[in-house]
N, C-alpha and C. Protein backbone atom coordinates (compact mmCIF):
# COMPACT_ATOMS: atom_id res chain seq x y z
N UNK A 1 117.00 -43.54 30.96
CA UNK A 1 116.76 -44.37 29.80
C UNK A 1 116.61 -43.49 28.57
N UNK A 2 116.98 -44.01 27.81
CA UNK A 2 117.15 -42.61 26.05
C UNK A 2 115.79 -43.28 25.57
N UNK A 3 115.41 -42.06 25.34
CA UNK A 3 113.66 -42.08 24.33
C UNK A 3 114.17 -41.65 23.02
N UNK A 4 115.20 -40.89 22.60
CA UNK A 4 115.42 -40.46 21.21
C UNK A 4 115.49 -41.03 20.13
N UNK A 5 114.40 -41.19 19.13
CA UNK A 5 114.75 -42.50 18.22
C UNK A 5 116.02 -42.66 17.60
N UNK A 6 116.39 -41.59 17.33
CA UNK A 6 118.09 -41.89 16.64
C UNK A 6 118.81 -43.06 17.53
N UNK A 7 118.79 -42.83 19.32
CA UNK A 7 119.61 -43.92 19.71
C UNK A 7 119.37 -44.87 20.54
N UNK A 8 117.55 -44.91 20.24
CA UNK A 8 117.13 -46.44 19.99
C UNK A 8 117.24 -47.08 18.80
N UNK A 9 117.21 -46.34 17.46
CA UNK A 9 117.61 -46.92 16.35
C UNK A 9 118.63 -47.56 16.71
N UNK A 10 119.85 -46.34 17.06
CA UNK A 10 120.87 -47.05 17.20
C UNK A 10 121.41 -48.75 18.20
N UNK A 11 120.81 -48.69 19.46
CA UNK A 11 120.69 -49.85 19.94
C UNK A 11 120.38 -50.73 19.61
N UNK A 12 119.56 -50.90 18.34
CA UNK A 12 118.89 -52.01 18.22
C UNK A 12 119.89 -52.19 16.50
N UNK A 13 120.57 -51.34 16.19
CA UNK A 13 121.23 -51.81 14.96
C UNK A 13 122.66 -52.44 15.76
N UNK A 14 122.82 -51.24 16.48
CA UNK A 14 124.15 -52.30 17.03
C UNK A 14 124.57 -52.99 17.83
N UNK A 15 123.07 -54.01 18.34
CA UNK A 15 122.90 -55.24 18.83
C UNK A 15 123.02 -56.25 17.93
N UNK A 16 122.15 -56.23 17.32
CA UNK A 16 121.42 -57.53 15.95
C UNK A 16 122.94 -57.74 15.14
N UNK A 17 124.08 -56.23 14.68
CA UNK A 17 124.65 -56.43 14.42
C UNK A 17 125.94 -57.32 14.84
N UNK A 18 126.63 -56.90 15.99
CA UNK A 18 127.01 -57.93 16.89
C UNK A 18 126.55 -59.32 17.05
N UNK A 19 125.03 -59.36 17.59
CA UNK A 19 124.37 -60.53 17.27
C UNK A 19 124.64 -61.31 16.74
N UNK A 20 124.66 -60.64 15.10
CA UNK A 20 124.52 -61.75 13.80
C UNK A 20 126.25 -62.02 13.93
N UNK A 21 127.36 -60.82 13.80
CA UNK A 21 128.85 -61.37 13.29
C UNK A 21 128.91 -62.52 14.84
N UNK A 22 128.73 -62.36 15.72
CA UNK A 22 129.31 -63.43 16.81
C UNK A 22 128.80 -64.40 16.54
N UNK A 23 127.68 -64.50 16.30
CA UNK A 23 127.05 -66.17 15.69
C UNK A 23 127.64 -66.64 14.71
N UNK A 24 127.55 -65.76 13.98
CA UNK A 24 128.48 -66.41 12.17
C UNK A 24 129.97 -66.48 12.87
N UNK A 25 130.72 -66.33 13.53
CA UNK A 25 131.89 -66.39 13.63
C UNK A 25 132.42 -67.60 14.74
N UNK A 26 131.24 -67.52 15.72
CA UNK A 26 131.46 -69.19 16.35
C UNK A 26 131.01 -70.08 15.65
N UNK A 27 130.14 -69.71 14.93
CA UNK A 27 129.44 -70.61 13.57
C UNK A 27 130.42 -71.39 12.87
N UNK A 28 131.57 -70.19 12.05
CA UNK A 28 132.37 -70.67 11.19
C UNK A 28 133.79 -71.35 12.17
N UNK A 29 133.88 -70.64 13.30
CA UNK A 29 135.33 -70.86 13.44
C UNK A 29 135.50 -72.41 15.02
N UNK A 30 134.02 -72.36 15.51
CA UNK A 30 134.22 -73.44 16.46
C UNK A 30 133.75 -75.09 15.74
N UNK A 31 134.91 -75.90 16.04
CA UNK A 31 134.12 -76.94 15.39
C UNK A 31 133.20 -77.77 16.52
N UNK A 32 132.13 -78.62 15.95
CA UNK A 32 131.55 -79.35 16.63
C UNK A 32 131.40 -80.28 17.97
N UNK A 33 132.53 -80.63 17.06
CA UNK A 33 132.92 -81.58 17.89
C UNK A 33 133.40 -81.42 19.18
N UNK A 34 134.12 -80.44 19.55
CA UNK A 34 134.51 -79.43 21.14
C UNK A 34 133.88 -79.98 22.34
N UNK A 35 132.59 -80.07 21.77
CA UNK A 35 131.60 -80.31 22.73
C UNK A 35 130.86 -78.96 22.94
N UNK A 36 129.70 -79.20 23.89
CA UNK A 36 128.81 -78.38 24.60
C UNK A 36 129.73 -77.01 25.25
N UNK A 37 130.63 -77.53 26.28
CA UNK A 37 131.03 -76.68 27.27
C UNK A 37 131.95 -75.79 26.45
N UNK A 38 132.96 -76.45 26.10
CA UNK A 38 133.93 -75.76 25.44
C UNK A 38 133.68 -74.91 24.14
N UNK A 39 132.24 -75.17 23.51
CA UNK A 39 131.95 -74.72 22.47
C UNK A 39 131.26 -73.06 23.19
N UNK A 40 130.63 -73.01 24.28
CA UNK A 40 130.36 -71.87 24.79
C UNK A 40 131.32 -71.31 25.49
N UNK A 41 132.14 -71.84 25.89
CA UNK A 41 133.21 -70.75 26.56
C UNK A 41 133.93 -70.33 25.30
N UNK A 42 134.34 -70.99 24.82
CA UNK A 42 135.18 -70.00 23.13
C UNK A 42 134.29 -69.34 22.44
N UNK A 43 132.90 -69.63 22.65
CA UNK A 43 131.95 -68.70 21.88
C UNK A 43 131.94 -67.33 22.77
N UNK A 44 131.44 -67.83 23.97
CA UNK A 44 131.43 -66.14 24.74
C UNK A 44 132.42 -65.33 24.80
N UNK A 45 134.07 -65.90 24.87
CA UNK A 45 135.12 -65.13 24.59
C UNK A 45 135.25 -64.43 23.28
N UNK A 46 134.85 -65.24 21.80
CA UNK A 46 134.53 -64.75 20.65
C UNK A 46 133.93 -63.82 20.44
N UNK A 47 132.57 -64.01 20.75
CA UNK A 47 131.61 -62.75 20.78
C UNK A 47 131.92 -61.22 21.57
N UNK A 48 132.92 -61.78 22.66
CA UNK A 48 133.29 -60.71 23.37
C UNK A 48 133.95 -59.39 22.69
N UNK A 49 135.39 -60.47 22.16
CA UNK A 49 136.27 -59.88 21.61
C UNK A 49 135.57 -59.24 20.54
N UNK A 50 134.53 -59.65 19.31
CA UNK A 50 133.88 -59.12 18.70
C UNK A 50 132.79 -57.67 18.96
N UNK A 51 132.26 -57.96 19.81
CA UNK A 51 131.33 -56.98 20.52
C UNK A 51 132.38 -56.10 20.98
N UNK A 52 133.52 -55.94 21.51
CA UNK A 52 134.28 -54.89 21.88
C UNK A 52 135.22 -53.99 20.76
N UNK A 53 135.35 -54.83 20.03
CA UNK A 53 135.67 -54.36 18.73
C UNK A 53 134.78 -53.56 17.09
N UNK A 54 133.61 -54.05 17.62
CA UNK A 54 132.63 -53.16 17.05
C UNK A 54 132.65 -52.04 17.58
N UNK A 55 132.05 -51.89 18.94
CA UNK A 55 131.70 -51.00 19.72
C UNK A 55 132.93 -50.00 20.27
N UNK A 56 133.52 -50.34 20.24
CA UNK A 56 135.13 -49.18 20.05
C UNK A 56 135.16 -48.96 18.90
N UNK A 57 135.46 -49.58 17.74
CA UNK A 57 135.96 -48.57 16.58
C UNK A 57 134.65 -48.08 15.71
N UNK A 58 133.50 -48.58 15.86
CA UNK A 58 132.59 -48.15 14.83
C UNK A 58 131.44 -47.87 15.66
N UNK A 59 130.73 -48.47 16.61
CA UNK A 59 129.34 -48.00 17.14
C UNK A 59 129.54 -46.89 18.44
N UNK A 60 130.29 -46.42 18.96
CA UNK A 60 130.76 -45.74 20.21
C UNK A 60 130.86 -44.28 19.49
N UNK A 61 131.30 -44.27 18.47
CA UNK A 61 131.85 -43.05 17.55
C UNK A 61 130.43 -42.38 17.36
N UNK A 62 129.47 -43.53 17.08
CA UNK A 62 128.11 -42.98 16.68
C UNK A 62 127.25 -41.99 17.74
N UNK A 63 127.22 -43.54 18.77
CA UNK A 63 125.42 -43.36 19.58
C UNK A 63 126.49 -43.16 20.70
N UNK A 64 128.05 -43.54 21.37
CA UNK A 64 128.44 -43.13 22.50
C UNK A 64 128.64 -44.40 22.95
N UNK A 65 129.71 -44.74 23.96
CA UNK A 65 130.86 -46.05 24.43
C UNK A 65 129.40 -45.95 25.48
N UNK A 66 129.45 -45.72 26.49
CA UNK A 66 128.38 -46.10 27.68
C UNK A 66 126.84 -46.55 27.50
N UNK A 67 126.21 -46.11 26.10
CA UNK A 67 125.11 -46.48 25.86
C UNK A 67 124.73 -47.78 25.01
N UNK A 68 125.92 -47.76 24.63
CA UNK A 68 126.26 -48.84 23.55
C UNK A 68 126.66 -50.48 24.13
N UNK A 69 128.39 -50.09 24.52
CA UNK A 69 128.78 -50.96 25.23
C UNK A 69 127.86 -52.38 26.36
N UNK A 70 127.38 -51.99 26.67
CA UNK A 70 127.12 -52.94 27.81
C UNK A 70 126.05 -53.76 26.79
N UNK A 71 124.54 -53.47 26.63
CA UNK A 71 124.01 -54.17 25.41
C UNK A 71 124.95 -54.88 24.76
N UNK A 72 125.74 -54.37 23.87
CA UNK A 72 126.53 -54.91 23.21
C UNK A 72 126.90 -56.39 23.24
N UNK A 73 128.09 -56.00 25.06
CA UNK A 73 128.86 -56.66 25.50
C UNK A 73 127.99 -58.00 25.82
N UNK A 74 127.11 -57.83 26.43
CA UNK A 74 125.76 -58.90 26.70
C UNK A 74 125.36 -59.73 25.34
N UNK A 75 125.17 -59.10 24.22
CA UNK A 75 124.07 -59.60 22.72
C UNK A 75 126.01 -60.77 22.22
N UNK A 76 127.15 -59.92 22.15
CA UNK A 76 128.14 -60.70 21.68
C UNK A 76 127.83 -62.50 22.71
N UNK A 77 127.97 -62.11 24.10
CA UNK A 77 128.43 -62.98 24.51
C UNK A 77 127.73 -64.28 24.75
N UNK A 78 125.85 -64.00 24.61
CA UNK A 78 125.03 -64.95 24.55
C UNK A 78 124.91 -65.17 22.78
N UNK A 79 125.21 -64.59 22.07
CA UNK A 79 125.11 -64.85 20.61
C UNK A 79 126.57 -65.58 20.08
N UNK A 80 127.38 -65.55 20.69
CA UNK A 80 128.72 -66.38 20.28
C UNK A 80 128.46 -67.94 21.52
N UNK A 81 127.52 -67.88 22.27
CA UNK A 81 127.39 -69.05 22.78
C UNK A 81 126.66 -70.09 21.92
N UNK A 82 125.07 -69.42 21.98
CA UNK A 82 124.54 -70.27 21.23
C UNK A 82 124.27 -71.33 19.90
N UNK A 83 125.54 -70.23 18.80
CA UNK A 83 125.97 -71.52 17.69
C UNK A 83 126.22 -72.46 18.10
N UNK A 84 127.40 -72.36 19.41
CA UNK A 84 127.92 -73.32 20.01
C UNK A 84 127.26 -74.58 20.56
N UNK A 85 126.27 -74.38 20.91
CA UNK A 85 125.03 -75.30 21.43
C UNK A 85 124.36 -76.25 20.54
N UNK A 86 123.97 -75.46 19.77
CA UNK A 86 122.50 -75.79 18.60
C UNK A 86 123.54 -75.46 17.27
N UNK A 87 124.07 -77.01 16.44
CA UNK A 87 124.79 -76.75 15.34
C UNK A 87 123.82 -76.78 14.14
N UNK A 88 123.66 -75.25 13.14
CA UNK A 88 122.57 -75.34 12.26
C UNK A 88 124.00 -74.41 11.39
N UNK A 89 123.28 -74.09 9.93
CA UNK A 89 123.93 -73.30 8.51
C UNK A 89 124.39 -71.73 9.26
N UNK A 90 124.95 -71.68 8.83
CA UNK A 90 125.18 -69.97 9.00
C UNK A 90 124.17 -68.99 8.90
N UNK A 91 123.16 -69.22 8.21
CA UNK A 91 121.64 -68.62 7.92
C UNK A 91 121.09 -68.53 8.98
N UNK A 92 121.01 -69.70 9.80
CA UNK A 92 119.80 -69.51 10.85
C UNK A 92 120.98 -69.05 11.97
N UNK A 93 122.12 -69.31 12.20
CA UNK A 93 122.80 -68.82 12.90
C UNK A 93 123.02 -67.51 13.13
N UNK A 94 123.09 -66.58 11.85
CA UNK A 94 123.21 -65.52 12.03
C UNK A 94 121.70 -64.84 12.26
N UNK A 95 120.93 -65.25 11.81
CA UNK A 95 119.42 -64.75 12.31
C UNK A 95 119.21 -65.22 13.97
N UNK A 96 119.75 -66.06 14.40
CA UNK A 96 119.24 -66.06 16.32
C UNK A 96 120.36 -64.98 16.81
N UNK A 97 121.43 -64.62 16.36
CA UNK A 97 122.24 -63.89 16.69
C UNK A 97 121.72 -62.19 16.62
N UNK A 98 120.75 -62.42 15.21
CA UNK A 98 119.64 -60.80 15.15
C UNK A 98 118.87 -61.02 16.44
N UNK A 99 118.00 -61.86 16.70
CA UNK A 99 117.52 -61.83 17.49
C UNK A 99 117.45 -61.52 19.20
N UNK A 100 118.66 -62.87 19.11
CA UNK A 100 119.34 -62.10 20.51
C UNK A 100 120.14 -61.07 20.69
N UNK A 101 120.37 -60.12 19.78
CA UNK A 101 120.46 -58.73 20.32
C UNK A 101 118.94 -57.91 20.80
N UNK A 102 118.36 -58.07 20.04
CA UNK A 102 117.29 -57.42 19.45
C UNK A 102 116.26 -57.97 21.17
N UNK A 103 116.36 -58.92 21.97
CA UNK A 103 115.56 -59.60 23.00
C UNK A 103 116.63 -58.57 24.16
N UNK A 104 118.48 -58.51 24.08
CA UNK A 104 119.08 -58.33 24.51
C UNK A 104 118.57 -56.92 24.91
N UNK A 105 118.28 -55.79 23.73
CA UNK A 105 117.83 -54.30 23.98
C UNK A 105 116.51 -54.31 24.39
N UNK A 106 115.59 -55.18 24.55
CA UNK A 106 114.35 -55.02 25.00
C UNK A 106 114.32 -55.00 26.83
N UNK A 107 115.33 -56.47 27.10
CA UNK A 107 115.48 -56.78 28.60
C UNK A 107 116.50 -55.76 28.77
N UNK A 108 117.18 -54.92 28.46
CA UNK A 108 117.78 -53.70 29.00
C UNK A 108 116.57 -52.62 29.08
N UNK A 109 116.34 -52.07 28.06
CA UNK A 109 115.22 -51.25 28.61
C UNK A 109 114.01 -51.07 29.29
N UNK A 110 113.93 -52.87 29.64
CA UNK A 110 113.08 -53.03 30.35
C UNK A 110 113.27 -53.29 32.11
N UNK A 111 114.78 -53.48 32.24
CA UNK A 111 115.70 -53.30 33.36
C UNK A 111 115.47 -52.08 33.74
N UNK A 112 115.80 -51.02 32.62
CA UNK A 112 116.29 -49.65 32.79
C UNK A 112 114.89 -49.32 33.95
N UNK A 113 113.85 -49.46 32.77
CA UNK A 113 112.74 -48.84 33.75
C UNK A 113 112.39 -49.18 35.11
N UNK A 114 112.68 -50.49 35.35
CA UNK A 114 112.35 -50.87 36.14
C UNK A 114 112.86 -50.44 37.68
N UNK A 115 114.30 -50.36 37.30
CA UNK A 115 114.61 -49.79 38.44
C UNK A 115 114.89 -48.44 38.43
N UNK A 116 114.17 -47.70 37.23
CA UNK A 116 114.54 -46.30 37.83
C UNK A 116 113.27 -45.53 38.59
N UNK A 117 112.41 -46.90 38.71
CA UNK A 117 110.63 -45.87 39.11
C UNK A 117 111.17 -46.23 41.07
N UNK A 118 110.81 -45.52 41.47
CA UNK A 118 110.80 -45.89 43.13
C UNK A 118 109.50 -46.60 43.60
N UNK A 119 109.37 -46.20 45.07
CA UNK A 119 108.94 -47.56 45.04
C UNK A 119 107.14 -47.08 45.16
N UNK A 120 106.67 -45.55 44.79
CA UNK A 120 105.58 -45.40 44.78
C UNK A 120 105.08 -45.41 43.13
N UNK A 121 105.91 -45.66 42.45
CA UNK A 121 106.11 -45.95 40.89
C UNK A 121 106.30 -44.50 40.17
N UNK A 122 106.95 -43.93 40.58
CA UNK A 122 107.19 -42.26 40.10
C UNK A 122 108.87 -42.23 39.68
N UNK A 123 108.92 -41.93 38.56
CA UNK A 123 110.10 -41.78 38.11
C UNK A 123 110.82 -41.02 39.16
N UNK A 124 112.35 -41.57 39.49
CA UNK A 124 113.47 -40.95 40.12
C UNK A 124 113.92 -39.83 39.68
């Protein structure tokens, strides 16, 4: 698990960031009316394609494709769902989209630890 603040900074900027564009972008580009189901499957594909496209040309370059990526790939694909769900302004949309990155890097690092202690609780 990385302790270095530079790339926990970094995780947590280029979650929220993802976050926020996948929300604003199922926000703007799914309409309502779709429905429930269909509004999250084009959102999670959205966010995908988004989150992979951040994280290749601009956040991978930074903090590194393996540390990045997966967070990422996770914060796009529940943050391009949920516009889809709950129809509100682009404002609050793109703020649950900060968020769920930002919940996204917490339950990773809180994964991380979890399974890297054995089972007398001593780091591996």
């Amino acid at each position: 698990m990385e302790k270095r603040p530079f790339f926990i900074a970094g995780d947590l900027i280029s979650n929220a960031a993802v976050g926020a564009l996948a929300a604003l972008a199922t926000h703007a580009l799914i309409a309502p009316y779709l429905g429930m189901f269909v509004g999250m499957v084009l959102g999670m594909v959205l966010g995908m394609i988004i989150s992979m496209l951040l994280t290749t040309l601009l956040f991978s370059v930074i903090w590194g494709a393996m540390e990045v990526m997966l967070p990422c790939m996770v914060s796009g694909m529940v943050a391009g769902m949920v516009p889809a769900m709950w129809h509100s302004s682009s404002a609050v949309a793109m703020e649950r989209g900060v968020w769920i990155g930002i919940v996204v890097v917490l339950v990773t690092y809180l994964l991380s630890t979890a399974f890297s202690l054995n089972k007398e609780g001593q780091q591996a």
